[in-house]
C-alpha atoms as a PDB file:
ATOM      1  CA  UNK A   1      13.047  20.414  11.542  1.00  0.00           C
ATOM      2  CA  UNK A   2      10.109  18.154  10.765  1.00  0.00           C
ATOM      3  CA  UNK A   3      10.064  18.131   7.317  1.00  0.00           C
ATOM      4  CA  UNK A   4      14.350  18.114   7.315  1.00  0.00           C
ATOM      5  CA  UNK A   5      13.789  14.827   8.789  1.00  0.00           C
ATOM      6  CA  UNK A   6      10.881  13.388   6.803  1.00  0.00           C
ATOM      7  CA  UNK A   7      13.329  13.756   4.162  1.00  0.00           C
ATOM      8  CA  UNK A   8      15.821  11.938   5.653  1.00  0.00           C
ATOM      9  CA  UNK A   9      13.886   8.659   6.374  1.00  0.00           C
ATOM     10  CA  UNK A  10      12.277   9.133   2.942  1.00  0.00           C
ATOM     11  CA  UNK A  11      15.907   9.380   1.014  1.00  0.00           C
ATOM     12  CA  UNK A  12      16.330   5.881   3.591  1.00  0.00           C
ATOM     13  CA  UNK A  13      13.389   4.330   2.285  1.00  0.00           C
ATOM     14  CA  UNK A  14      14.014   4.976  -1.507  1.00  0.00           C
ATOM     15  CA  UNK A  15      17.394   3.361  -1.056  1.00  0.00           C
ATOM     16  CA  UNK A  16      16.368   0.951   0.754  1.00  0.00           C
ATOM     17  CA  UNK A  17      13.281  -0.057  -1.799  1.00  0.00           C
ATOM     18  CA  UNK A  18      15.996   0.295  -4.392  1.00  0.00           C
ATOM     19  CA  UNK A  19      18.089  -2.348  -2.960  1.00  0.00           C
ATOM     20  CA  UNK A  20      15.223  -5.013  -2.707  1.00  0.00           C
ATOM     21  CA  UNK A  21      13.850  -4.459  -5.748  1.00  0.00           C
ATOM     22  CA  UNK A  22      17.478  -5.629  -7.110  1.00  0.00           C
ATOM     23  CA  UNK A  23      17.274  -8.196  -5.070  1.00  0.00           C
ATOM     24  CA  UNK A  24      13.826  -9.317  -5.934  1.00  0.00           C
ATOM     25  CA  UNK A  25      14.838  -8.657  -9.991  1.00  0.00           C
ATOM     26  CA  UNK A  26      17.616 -11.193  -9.530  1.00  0.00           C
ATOM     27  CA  UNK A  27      15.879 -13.956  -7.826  1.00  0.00           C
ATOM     28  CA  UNK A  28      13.427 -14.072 -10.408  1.00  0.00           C
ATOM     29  CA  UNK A  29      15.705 -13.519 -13.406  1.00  0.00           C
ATOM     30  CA  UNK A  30      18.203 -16.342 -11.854  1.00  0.00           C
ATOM     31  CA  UNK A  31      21.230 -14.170 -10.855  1.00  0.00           C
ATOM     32  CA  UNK A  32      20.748 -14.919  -7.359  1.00  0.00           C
ATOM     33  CA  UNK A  33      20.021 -18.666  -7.319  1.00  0.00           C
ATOM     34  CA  UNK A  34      18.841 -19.771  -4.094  1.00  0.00           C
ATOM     35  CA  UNK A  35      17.606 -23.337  -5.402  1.00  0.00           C
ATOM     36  CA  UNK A  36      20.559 -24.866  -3.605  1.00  0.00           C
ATOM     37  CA  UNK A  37      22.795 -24.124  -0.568  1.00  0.00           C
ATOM     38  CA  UNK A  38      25.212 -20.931  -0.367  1.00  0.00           C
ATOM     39  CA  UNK A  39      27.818 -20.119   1.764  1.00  0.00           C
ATOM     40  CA  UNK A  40      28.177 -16.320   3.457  1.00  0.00           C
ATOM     41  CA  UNK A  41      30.812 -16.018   1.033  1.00  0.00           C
ATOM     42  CA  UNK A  42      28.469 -16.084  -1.966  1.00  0.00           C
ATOM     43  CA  UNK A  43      25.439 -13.655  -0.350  1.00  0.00           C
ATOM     44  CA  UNK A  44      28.359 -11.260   0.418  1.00  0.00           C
ATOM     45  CA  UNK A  45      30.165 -11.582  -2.690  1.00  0.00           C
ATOM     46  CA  UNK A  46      26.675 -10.725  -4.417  1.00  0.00           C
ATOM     47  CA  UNK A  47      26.186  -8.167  -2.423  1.00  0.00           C
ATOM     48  CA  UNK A  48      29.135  -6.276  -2.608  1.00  0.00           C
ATOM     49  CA  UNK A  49      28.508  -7.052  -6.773  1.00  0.00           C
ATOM     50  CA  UNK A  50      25.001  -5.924  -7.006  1.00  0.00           C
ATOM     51  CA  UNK A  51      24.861  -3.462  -4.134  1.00  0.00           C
ATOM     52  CA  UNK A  52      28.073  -1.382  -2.824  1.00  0.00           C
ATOM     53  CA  UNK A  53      29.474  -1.972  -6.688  1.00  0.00           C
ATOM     54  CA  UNK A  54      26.853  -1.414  -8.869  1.00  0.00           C
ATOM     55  CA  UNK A  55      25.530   1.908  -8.640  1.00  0.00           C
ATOM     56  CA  UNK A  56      24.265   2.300 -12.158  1.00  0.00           C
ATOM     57  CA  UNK A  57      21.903  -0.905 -11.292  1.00  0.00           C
ATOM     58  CA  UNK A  58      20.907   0.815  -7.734  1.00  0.00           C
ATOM     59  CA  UNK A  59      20.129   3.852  -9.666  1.00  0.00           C
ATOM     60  CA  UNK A  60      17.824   2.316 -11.794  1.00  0.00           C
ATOM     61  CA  UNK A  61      15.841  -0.259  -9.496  1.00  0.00           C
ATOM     62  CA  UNK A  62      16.024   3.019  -6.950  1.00  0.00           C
ATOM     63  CA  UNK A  63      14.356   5.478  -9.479  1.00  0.00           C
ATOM     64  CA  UNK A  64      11.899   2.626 -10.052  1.00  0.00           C
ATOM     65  CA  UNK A  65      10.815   2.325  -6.687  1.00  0.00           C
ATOM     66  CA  UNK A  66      10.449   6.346  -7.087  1.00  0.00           C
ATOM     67  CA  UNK A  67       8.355   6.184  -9.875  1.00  0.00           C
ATOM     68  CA  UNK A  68       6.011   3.886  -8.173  1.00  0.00           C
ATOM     69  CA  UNK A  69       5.610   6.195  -5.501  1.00  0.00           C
ATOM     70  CA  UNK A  70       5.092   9.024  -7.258  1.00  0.00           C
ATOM     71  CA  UNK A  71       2.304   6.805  -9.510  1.00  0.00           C
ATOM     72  CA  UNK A  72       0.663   6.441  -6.683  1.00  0.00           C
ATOM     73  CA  UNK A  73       0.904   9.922  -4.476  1.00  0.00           C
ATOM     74  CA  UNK A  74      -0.103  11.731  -8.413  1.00  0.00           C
ATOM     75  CA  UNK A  75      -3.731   9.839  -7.934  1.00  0.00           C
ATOM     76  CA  UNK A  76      -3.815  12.292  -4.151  1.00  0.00           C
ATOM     77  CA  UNK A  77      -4.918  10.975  -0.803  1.00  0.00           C
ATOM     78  CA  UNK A  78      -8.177   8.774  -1.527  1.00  0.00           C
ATOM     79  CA  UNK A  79      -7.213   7.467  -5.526  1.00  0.00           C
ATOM     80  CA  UNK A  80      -3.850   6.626  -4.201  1.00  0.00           C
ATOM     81  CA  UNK A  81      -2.690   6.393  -0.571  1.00  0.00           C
ATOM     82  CA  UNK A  82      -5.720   5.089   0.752  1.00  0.00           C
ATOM     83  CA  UNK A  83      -6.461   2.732  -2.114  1.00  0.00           C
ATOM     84  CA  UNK A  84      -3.062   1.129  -2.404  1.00  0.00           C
ATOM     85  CA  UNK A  85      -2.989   0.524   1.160  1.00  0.00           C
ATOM     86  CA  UNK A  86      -5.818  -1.536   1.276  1.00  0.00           C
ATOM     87  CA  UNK A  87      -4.310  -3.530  -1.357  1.00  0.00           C
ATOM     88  CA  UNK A  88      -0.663  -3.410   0.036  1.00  0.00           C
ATOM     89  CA  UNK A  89      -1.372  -3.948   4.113  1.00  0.00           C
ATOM     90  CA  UNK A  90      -3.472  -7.220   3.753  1.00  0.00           C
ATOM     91  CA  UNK A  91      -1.014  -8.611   1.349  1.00  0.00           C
ATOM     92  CA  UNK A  92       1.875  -7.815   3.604  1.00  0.00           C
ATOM     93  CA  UNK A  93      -0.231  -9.592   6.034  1.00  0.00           C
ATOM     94  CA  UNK A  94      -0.899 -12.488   3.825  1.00  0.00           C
ATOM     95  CA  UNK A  95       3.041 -12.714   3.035  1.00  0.00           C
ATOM     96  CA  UNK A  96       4.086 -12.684   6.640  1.00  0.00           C
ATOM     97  CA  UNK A  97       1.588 -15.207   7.809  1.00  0.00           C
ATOM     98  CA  UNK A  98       2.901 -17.652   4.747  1.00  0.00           C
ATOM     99  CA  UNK A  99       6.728 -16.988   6.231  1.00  0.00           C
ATOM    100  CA  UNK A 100       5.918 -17.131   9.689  1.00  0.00           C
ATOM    101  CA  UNK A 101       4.262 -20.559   9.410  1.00  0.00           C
ATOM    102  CA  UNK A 102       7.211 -21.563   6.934  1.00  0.00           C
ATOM    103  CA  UNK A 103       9.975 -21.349   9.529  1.00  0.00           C
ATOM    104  CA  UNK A 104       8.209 -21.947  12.838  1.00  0.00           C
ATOM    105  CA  UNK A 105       7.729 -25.152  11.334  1.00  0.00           C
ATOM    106  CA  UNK A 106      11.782 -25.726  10.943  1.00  0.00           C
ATOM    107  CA  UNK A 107      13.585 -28.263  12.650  1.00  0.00           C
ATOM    108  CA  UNK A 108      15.231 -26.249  15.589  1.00  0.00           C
ATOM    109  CA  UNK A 109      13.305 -23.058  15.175  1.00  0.00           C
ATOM    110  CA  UNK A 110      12.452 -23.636  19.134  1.00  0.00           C
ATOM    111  CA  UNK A 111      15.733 -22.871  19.544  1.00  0.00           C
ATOM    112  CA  UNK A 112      15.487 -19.134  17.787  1.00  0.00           C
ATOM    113  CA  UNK A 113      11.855 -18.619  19.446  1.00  0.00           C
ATOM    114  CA  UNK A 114      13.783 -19.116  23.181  1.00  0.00           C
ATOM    115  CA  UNK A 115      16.664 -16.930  21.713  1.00  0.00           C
ATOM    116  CA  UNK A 116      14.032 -14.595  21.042  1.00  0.00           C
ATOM    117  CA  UNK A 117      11.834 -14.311  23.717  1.00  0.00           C
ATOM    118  CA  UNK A 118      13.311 -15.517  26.413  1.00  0.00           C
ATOM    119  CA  UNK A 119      14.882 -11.951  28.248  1.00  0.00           C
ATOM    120  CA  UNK A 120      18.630 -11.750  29.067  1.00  0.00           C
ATOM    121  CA  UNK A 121      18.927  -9.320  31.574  1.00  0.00           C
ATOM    122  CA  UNK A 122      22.220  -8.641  31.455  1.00  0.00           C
ATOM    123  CA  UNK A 123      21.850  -6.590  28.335  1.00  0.00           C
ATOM    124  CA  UNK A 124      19.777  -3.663  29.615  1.00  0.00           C
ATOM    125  CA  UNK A 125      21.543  -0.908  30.216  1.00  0.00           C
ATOM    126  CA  UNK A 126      20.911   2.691  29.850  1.00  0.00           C
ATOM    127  CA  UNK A 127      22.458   2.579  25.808  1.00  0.00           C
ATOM    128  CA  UNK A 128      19.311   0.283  25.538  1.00  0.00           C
ATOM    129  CA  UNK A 129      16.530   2.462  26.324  1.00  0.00           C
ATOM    130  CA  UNK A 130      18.025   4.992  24.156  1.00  0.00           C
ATOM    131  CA  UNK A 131      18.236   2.719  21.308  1.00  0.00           C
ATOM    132  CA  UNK A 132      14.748   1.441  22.243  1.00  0.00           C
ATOM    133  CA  UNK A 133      13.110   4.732  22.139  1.00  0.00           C
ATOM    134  CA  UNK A 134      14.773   6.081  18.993  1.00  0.00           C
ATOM    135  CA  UNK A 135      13.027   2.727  17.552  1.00  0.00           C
ATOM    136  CA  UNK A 136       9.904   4.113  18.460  1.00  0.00           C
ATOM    137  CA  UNK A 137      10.076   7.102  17.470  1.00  0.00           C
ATOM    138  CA  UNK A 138      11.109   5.956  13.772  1.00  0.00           C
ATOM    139  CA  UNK A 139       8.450   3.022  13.736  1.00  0.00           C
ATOM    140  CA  UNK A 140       5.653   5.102  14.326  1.00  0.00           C
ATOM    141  CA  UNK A 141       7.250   7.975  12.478  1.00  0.00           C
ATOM    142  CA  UNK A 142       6.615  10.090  15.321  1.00  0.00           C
ATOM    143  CA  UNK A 143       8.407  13.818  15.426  1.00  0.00           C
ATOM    144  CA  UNK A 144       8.211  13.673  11.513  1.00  0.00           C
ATOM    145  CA  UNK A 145       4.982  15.348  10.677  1.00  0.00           C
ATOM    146  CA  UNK A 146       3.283  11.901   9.238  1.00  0.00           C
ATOM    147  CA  UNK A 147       0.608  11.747  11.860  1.00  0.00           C
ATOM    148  CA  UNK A 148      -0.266  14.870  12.007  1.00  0.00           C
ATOM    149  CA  UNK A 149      -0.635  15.355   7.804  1.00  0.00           C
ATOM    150  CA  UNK A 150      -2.335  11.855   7.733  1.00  0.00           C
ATOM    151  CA  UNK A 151      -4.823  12.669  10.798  1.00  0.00           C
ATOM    152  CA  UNK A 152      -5.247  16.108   8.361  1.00  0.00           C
ATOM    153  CA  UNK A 153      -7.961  13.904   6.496  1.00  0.00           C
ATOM    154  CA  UNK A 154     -10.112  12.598   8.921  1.00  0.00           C
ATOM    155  CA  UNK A 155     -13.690  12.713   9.891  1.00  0.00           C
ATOM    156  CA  UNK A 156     -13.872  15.642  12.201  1.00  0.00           C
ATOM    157  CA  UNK A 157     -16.048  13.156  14.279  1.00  0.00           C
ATOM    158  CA  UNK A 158     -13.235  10.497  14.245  1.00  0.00           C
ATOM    159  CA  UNK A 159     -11.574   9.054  17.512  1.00  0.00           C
ATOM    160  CA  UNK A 160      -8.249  10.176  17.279  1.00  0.00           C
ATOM    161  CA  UNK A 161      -6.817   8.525  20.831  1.00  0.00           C
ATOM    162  CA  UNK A 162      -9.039   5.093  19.539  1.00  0.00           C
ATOM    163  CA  UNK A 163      -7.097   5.743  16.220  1.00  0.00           C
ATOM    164  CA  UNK A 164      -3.842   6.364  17.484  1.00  0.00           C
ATOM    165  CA  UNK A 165      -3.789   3.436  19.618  1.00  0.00           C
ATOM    166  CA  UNK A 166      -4.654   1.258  17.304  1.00  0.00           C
ATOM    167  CA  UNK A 167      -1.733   2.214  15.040  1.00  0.00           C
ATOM    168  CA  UNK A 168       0.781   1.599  17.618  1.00  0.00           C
ATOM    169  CA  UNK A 169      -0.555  -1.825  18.636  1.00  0.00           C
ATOM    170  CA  UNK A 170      -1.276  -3.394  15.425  1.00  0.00           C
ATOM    171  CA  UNK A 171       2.787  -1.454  14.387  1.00  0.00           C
ATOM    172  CA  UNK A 172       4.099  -3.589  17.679  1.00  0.00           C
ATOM    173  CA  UNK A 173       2.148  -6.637  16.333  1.00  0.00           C
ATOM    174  CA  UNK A 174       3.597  -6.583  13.346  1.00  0.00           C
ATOM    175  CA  UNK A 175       7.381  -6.189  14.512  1.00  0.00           C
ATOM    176  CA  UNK A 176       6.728  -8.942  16.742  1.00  0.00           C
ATOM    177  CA  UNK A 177       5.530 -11.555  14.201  1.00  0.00           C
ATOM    178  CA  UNK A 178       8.391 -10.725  12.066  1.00  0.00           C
ATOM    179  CA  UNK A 179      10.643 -11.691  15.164  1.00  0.00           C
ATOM    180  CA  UNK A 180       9.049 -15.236  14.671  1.00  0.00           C
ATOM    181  CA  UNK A 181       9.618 -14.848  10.496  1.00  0.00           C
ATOM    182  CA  UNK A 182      13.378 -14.585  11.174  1.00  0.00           C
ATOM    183  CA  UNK A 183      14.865 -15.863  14.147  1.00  0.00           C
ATOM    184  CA  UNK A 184      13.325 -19.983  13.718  1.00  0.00           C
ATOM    185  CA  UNK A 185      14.759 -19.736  10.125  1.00  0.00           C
ATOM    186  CA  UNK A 186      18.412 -18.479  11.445  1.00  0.00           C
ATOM    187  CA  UNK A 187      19.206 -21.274  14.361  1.00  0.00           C
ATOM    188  CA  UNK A 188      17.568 -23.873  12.401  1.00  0.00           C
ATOM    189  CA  UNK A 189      19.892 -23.497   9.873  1.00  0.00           C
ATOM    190  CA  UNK A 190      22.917 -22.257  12.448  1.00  0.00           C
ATOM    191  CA  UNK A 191      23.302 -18.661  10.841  1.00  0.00           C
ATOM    192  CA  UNK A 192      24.488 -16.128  12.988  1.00  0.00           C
ATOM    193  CA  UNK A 193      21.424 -13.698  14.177  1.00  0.00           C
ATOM    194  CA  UNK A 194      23.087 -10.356  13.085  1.00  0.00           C
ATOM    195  CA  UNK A 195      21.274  -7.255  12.354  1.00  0.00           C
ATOM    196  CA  UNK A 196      20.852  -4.473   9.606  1.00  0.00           C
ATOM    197  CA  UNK A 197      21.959  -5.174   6.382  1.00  0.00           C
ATOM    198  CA  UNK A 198      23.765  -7.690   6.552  1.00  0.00           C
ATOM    199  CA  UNK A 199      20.844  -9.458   8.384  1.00  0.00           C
ATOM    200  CA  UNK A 200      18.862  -9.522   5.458  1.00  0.00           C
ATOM    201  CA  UNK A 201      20.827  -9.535   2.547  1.00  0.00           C
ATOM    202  CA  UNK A 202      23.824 -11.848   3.554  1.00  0.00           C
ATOM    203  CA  UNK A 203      22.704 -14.207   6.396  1.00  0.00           C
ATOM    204  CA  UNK A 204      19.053 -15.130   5.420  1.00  0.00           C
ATOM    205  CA  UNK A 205      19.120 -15.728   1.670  1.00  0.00           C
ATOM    206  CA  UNK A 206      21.765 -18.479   2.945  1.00  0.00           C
ATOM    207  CA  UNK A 207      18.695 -19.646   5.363  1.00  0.00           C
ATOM    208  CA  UNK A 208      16.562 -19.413   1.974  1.00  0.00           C
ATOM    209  CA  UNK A 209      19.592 -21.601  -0.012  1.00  0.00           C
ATOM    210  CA  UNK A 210      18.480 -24.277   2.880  1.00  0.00           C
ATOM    211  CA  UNK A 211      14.831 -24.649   2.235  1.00  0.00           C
ATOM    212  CA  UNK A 212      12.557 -26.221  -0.293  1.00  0.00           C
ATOM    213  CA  UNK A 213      11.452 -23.558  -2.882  1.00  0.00           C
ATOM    214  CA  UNK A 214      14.097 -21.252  -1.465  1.00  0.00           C
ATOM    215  CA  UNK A 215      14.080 -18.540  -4.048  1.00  0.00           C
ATOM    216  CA  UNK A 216      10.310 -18.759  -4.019  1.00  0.00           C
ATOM    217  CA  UNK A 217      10.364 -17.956  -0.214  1.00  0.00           C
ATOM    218  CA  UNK A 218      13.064 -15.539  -0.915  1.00  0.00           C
ATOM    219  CA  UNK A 219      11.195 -13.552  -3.577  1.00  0.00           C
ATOM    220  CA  UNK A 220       8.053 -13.584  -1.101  1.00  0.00           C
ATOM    221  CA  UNK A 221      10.134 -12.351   2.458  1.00  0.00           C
ATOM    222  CA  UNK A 222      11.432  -9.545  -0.248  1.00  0.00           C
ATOM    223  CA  UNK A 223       8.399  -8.588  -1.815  1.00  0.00           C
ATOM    224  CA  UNK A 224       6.960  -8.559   1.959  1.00  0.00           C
ATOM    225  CA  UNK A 225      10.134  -5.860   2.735  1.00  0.00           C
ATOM    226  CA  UNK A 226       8.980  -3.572  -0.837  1.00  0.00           C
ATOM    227  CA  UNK A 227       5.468  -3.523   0.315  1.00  0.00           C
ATOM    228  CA  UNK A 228       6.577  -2.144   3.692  1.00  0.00           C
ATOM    229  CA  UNK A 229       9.269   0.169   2.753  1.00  0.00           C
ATOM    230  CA  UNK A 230       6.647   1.363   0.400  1.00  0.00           C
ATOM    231  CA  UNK A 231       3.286   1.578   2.438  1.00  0.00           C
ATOM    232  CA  UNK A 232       5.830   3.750   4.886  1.00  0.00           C
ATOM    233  CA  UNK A 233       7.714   6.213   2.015  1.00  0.00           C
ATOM    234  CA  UNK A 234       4.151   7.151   0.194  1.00  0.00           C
ATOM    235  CA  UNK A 235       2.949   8.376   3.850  1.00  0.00           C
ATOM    236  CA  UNK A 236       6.208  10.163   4.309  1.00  0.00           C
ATOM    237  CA  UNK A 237       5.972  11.744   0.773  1.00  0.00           C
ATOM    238  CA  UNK A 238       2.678  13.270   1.577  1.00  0.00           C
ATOM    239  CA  UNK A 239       3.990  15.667   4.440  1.00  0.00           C
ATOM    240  CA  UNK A 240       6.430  16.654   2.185  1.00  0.00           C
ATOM    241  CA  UNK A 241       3.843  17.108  -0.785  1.00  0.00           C
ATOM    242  CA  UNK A 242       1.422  18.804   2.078  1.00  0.00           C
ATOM    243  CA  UNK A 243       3.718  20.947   3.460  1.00  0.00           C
ATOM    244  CA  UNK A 244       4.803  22.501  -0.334  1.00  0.00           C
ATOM    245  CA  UNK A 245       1.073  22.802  -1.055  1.00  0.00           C
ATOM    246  CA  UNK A 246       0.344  24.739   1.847  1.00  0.00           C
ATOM    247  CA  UNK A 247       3.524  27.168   1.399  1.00  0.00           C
ATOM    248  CA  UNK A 248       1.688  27.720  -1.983  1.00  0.00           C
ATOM    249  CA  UNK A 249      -1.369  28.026  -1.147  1.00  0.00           C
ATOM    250  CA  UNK A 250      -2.899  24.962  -2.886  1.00  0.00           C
ATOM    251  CA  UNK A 251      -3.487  22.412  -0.878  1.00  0.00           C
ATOM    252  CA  UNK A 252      -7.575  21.697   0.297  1.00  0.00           C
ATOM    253  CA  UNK A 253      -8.047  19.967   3.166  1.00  0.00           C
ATOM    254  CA  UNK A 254     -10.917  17.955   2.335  1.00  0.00           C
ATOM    255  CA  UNK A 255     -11.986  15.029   5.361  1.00  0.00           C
ATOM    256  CA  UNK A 256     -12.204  11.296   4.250  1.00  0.00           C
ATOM    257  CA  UNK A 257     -15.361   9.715   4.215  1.00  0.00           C
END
């Protein structure tokens, strides 16, 4: 049941890393020109162009993100997991500071940081601790076999509660900065705050349109996305990968350093 849904999120992932690697291809090659201001009509027309309409163009930016995973997971644990994400995780951090700074700096981003930390009340109900706990569970990519393959590797001598905690504080961390990448950028531009995809590849490219060096910003906040759709699929891969090796018989369980 584990690995039945590692391959679920994972098929997510690829998808998703598909779609904003077209989206990242046509900022920089100047189909999607965010230079000046665009309407909801344009983002959604583009979308519906480059994304729900194009599947030849998904296929390809989709098996690309594919291929970069599997360049990667080929190199094994140490070579290529563990390498890239030392590369990868301080650059996402690097990218998220540079956006975070960007739009708190807006005129009227107080405006989104009340909207978004300020509590309304009102909307807890028992549908939100349901929704609130499956977010946990696929943040931290719990019930999927990740931690357990990943904690495979350790030092026997390693802390695993120190380890584990850590994870889940600096993944909370991390999901509440990007709260303060978004939400200033939105109401100082009046977008509406909506969610999913639309969220992110409708409403804020307009909120790009409206900024100095928008498709600069724009190429950065969707690089920022690929790194983390990417640091998460290559951990997912490896239970799958694992789990086949040990079926086999191949797989050796050898500690990091």
């Amino acid at each position: 049941m584990g690995l039945l849904g590692s391959f679920g999120i994972l098929a997510y992932y690829m998808v998703l890393g598909g779609w904003v690697l077209n989206y990242i291809g046509s900022l920089i090659s100047g189909q999607l020109d965010l230079s000046q201001p665009v309407t909801i009509e344009t983002t959604s027309t583009f979308f519906h162009d480059h994304i729900h309409n194009n599947p030849l163009a998904i296929l390809i930016y989709t098996g690309l993100f594919v291929l970069v995973n599997y360049i990667i997971l080929a190199k094994g644990i140490m070579d290529g997991i563990e390498r890239s994400v030392k590369f990868l995780m301080p650059l996402l951090f690097v990218f998220l500071l540079v956006m975070i700074v960007r739009n708190v700096t807006l005129p009227g981003a107080m405006e989104g940081i009340k909207f978004y930390l300020v509590p309304d009340f009102s909307k807890i109900t028992k549908e939100l601790f349901v929704f609130v706990l499956g977010q946990v569970f696929f943040a931290l990519s719990l019930g999927f076999g990740v931690l357990i393959t990943l904690s495979s590797y350790l030092n026997k001598n390693e802390d695993l509660v120190k380890t584990a905690t850590i994870t889940g504080v600096i993944n909370t961390l991390i999901a509440l900065a990007a709260g303060f990448m978004i939400f200033p950028s939105l109401f100082s531009f009046n977008v509406a705050p909506n969610s999913g995809p639309t969220l992110v590849f409708q409403s804020l490219p307009i909120v790009f349109s409206h900024m100095w060096a928008g498709s600069v910003f724009a190429t950065i906040f969707f690089s920022l996305l690929v790194i983390a759709a990417l640091t998460t699929s290559i951990t997912i891969y490896e239970v799958l990968i694992t789990a086949l090796q040990e079926k086999q018989g191949s797989r050796v369980s050898k500690p990091l350093p």
